[in-house]
N, C-alpha and C. Protein backbone atom coordinates (compact mmCIF):
# COMPACT_ATOMS: atom_id res chain seq x y z
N UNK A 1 0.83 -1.19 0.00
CA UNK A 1 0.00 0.00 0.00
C UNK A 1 0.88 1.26 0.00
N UNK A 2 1.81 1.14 0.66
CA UNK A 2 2.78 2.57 0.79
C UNK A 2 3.18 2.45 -0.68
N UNK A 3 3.77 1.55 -1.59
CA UNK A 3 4.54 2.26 -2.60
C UNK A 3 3.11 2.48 -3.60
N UNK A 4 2.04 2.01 -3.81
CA UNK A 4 0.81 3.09 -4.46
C UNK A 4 1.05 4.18 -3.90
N UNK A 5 0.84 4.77 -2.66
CA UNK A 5 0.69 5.81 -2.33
C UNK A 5 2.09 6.56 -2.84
N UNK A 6 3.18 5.99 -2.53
CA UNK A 6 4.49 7.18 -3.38
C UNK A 6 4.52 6.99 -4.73
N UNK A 7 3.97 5.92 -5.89
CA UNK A 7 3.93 6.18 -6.79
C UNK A 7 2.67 6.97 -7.28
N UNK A 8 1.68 7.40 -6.54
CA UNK A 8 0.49 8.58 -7.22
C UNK A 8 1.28 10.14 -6.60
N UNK A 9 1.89 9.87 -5.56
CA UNK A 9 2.70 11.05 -5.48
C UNK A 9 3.55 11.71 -6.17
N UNK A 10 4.33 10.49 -6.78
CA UNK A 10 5.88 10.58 -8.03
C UNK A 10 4.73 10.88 -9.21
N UNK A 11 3.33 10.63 -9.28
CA UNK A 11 2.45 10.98 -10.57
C UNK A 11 1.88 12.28 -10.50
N UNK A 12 1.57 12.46 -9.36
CA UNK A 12 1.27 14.07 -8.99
C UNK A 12 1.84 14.85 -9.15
N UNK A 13 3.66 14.44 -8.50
CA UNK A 13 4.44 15.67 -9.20
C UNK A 13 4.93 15.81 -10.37
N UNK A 14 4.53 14.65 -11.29
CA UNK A 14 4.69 14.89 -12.95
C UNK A 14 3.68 15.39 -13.07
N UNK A 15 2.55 16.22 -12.93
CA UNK A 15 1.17 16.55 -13.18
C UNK A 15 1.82 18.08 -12.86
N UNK A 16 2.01 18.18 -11.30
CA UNK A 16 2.57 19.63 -11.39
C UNK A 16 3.49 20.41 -12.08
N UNK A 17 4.82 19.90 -12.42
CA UNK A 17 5.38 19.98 -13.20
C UNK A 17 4.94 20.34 -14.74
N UNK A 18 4.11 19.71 -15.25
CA UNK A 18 3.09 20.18 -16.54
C UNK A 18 2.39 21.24 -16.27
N UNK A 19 1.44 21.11 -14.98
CA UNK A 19 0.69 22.00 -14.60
C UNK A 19 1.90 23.65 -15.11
N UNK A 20 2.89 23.45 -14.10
CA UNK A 20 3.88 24.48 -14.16
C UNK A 20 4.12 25.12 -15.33
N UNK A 21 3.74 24.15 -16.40
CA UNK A 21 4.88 24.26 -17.49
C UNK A 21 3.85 25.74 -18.14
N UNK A 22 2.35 24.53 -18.13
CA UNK A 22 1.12 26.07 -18.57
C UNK A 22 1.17 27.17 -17.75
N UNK A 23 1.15 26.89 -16.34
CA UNK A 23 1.10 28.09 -15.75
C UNK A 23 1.76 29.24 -16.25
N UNK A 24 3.64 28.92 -16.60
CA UNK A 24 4.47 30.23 -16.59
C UNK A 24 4.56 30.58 -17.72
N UNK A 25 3.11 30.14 -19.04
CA UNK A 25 3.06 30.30 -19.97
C UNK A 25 3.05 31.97 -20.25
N UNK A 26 4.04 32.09 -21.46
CA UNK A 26 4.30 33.68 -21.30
C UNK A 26 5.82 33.81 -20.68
N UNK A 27 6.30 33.02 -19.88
CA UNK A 27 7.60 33.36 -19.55
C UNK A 27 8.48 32.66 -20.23
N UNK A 28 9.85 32.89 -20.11
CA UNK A 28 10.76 32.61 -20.74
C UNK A 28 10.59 30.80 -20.63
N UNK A 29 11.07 30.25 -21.77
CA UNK A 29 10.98 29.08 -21.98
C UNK A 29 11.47 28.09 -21.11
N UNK A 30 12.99 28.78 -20.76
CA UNK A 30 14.10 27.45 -19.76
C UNK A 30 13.53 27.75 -18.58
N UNK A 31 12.60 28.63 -18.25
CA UNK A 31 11.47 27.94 -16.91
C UNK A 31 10.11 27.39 -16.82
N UNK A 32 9.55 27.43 -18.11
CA UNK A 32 8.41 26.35 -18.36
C UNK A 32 9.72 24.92 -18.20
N UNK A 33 10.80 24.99 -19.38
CA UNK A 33 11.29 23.81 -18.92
C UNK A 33 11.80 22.83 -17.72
N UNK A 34 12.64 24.14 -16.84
CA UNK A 34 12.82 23.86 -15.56
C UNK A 34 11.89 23.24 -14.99
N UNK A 35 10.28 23.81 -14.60
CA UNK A 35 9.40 23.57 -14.41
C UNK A 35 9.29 22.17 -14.15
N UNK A 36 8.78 21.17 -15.78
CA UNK A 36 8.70 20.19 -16.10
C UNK A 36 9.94 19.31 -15.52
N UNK A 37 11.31 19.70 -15.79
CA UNK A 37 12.32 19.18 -15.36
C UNK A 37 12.30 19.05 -13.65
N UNK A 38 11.76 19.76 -13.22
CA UNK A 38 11.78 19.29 -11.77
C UNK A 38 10.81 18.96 -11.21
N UNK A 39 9.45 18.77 -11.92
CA UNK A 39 8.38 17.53 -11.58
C UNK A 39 8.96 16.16 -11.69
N UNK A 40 9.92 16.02 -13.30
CA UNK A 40 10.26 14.68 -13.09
C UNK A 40 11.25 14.33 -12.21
N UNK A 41 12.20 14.87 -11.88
CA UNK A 41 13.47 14.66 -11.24
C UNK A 41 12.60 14.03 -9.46
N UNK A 42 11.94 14.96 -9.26
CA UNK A 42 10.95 15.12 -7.76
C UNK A 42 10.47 14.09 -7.82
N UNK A 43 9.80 13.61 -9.06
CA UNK A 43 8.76 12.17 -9.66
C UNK A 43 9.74 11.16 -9.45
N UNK A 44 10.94 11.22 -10.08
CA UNK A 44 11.54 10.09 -10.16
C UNK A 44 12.49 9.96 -8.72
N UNK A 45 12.88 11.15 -7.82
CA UNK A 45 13.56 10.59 -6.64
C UNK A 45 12.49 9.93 -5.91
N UNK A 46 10.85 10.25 -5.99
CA UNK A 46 9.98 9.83 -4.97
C UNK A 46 9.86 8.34 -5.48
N UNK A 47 9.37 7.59 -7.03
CA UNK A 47 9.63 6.64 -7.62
C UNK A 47 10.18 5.79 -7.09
N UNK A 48 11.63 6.13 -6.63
CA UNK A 48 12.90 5.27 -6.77
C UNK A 48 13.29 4.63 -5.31
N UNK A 49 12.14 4.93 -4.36
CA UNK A 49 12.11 4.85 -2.92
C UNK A 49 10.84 3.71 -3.05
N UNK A 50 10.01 3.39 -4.01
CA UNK A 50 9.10 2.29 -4.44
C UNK A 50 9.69 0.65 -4.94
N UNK A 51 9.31 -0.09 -4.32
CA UNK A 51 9.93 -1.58 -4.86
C UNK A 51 9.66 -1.63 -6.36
N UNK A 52 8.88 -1.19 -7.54
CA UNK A 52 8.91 -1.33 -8.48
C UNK A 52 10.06 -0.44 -9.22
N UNK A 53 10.14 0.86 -8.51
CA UNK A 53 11.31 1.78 -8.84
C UNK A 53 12.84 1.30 -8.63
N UNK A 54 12.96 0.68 -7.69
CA UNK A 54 13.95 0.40 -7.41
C UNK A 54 13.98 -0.81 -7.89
N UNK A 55 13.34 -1.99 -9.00
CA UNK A 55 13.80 -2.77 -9.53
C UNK A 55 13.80 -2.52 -11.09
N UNK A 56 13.22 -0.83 -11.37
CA UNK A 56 13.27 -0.31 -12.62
C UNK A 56 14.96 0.16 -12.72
N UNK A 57 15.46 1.31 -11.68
CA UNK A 57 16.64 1.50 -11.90
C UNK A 57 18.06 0.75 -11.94
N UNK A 58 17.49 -0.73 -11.07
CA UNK A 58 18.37 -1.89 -11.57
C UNK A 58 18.44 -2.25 -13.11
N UNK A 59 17.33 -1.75 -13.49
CA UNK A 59 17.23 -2.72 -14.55
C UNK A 59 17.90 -1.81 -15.81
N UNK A 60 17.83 -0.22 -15.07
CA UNK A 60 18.38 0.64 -16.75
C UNK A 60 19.64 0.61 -16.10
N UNK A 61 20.72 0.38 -14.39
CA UNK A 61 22.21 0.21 -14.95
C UNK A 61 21.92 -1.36 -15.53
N UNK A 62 21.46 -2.36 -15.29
CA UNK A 62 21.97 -3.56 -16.22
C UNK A 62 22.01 -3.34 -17.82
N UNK A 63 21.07 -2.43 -17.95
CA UNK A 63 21.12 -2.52 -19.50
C UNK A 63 22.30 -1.31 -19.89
N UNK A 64 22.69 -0.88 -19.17
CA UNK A 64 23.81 0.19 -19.50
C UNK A 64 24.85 -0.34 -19.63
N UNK A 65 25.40 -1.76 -18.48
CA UNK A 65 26.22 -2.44 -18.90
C UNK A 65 26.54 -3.31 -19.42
N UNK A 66 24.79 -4.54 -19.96
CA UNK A 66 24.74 -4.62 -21.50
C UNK A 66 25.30 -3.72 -22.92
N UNK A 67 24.97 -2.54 -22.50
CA UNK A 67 25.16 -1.89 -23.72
C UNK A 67 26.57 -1.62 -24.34
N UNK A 68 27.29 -1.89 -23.04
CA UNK A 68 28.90 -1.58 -22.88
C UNK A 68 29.62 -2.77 -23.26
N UNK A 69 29.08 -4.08 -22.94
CA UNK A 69 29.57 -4.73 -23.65
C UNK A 69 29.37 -5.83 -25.33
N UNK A 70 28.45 -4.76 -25.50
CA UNK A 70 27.85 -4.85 -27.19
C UNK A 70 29.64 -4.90 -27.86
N UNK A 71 29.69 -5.63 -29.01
CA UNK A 71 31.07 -5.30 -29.64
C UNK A 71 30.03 -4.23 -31.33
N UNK A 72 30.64 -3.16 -31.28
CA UNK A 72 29.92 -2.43 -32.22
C UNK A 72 30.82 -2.40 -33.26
N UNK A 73 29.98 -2.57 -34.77
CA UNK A 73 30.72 -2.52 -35.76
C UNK A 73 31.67 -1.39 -36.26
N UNK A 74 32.62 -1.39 -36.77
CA UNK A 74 33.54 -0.12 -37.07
C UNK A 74 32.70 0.60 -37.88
N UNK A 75 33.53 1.68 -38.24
CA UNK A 75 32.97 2.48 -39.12
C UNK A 75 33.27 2.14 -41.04
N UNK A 76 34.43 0.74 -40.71
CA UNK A 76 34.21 1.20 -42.27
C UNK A 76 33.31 -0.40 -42.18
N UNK A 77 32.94 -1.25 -41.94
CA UNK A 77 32.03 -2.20 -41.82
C UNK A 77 30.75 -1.30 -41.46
N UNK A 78 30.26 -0.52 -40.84
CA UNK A 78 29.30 0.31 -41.03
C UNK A 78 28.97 0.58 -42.54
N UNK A 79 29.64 1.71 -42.78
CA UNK A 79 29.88 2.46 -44.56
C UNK A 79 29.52 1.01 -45.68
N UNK A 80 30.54 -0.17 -45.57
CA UNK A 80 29.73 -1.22 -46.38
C UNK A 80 28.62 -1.73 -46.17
N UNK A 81 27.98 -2.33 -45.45
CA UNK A 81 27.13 -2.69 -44.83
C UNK A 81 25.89 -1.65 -45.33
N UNK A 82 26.14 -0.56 -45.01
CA UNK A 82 24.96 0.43 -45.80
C UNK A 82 24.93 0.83 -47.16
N UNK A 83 26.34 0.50 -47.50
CA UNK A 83 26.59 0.44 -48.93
C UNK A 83 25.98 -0.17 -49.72
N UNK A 84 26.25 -1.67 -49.55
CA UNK A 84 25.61 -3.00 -49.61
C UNK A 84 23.86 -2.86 -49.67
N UNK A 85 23.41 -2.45 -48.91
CA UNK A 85 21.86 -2.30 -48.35
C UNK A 85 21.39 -1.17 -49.68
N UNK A 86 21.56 0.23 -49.76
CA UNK A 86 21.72 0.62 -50.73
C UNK A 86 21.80 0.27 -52.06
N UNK A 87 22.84 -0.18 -52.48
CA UNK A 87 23.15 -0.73 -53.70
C UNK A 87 21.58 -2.18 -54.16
N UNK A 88 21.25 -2.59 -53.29
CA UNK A 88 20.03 -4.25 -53.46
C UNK A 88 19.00 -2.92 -53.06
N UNK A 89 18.74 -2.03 -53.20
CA UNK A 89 17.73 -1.14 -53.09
C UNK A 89 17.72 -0.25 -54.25
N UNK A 90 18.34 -0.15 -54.89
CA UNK A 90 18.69 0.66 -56.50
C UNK A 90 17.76 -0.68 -57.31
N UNK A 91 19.02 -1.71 -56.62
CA UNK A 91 19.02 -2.69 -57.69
C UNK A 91 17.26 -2.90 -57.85
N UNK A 92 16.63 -3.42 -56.64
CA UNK A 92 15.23 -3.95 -56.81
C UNK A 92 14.49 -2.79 -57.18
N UNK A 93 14.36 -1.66 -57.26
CA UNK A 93 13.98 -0.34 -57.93
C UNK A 93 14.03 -0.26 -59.10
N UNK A 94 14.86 -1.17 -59.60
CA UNK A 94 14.93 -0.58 -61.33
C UNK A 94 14.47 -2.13 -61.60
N UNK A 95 14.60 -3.15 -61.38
CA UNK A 95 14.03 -4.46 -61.52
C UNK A 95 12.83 -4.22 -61.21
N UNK A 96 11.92 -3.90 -60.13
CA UNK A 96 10.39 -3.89 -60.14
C UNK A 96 9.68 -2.28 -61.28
N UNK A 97 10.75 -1.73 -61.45
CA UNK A 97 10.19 -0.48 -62.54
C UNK A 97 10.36 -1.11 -63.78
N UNK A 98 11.38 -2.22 -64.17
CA UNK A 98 11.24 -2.87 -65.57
C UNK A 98 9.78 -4.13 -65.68
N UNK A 99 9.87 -4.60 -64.33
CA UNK A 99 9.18 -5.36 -64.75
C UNK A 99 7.41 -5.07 -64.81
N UNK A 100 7.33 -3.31 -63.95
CA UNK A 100 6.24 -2.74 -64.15
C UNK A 100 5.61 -2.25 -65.06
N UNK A 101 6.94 -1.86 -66.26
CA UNK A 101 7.08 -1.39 -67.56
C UNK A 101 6.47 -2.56 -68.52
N UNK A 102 7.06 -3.64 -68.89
CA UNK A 102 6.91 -4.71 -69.34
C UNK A 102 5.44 -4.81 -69.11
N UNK A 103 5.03 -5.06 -67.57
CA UNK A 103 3.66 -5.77 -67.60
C UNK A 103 2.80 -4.99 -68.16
N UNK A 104 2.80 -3.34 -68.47
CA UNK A 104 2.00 -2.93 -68.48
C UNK A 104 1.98 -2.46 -70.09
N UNK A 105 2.87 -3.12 -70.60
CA UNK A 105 3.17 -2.70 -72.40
C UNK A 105 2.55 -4.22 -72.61
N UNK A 106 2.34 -5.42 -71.96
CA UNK A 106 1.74 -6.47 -72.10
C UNK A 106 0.01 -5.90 -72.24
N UNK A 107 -0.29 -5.87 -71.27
CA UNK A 107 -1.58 -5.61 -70.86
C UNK A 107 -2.18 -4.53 -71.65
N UNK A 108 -1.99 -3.30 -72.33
CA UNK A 108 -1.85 -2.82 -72.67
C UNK A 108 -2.14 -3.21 -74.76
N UNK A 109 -1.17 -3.95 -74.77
CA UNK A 109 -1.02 -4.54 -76.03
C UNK A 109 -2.11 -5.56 -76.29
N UNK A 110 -2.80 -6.25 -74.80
CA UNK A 110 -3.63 -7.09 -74.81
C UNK A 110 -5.04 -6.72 -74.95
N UNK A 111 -5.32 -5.32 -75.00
CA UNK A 111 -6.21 -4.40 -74.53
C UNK A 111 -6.62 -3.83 -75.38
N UNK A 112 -6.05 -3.73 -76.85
CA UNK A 112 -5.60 -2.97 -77.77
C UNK A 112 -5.76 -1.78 -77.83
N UNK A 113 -4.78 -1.27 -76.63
CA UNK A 113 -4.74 0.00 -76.72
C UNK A 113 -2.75 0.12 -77.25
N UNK A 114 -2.85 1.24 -77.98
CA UNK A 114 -1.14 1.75 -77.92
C UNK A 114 -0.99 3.29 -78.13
N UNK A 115 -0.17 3.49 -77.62
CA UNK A 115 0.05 4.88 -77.03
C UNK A 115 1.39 5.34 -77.63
């Protein structure tokens, strides 16, 4: 029951935070943003004191250090690779425009129409 109650709280102060954002409508922008920025920050320290929060922020460092040990392709295996992708994308472009051409000088011819 307590972490409902701090997660409609961590939801409330994302509400104010918006609320904020209309309120200082008319003022300079980086404090509508502020605004918003410190509903969530407020949202997410209250969050993170919740058993679902605190098995959310486990879960974005695990995936951070998933992400670290990704082996990422270079850059010139990048450049081919899109090269490659590219090039079978020309290619099937002018293969489905010939063979759109064709069908329709068929059909066409079958129709007896010529143009």
């Amino acid at each position: 029951m307590s972490d409902k109650i701090r997660l409609l709280i961590a939801f409330l102060l994302v509400a104010a935070g918006i609320a904020g954002y209309y309120a200082l409508n008319g003022s300079l922008a980086v404090l509508q943003l502020a605004s918003v920025m410190a509903g969530l920050a407020a949202a997410a320290a209250v969050a993170s004191t919740t058993e679902p929060g605190k098995r959310f922020f486990v879960f974005g460092k695990d995936s951070v250090a998933e992400a670290k040990r990704v082996v990422w392709p270079t850059r010139k295996e990048t450049l081919q690779t899109s090269g490659v992708v590219i090039l079978f994308a020309i290619t099937m472009a002018l293969f489905l425009w010939a063979v759109d051409g064709s069908l329709m000088l068929v059909v066409n011819s079958l129709m007896g129409r010529t143009e």
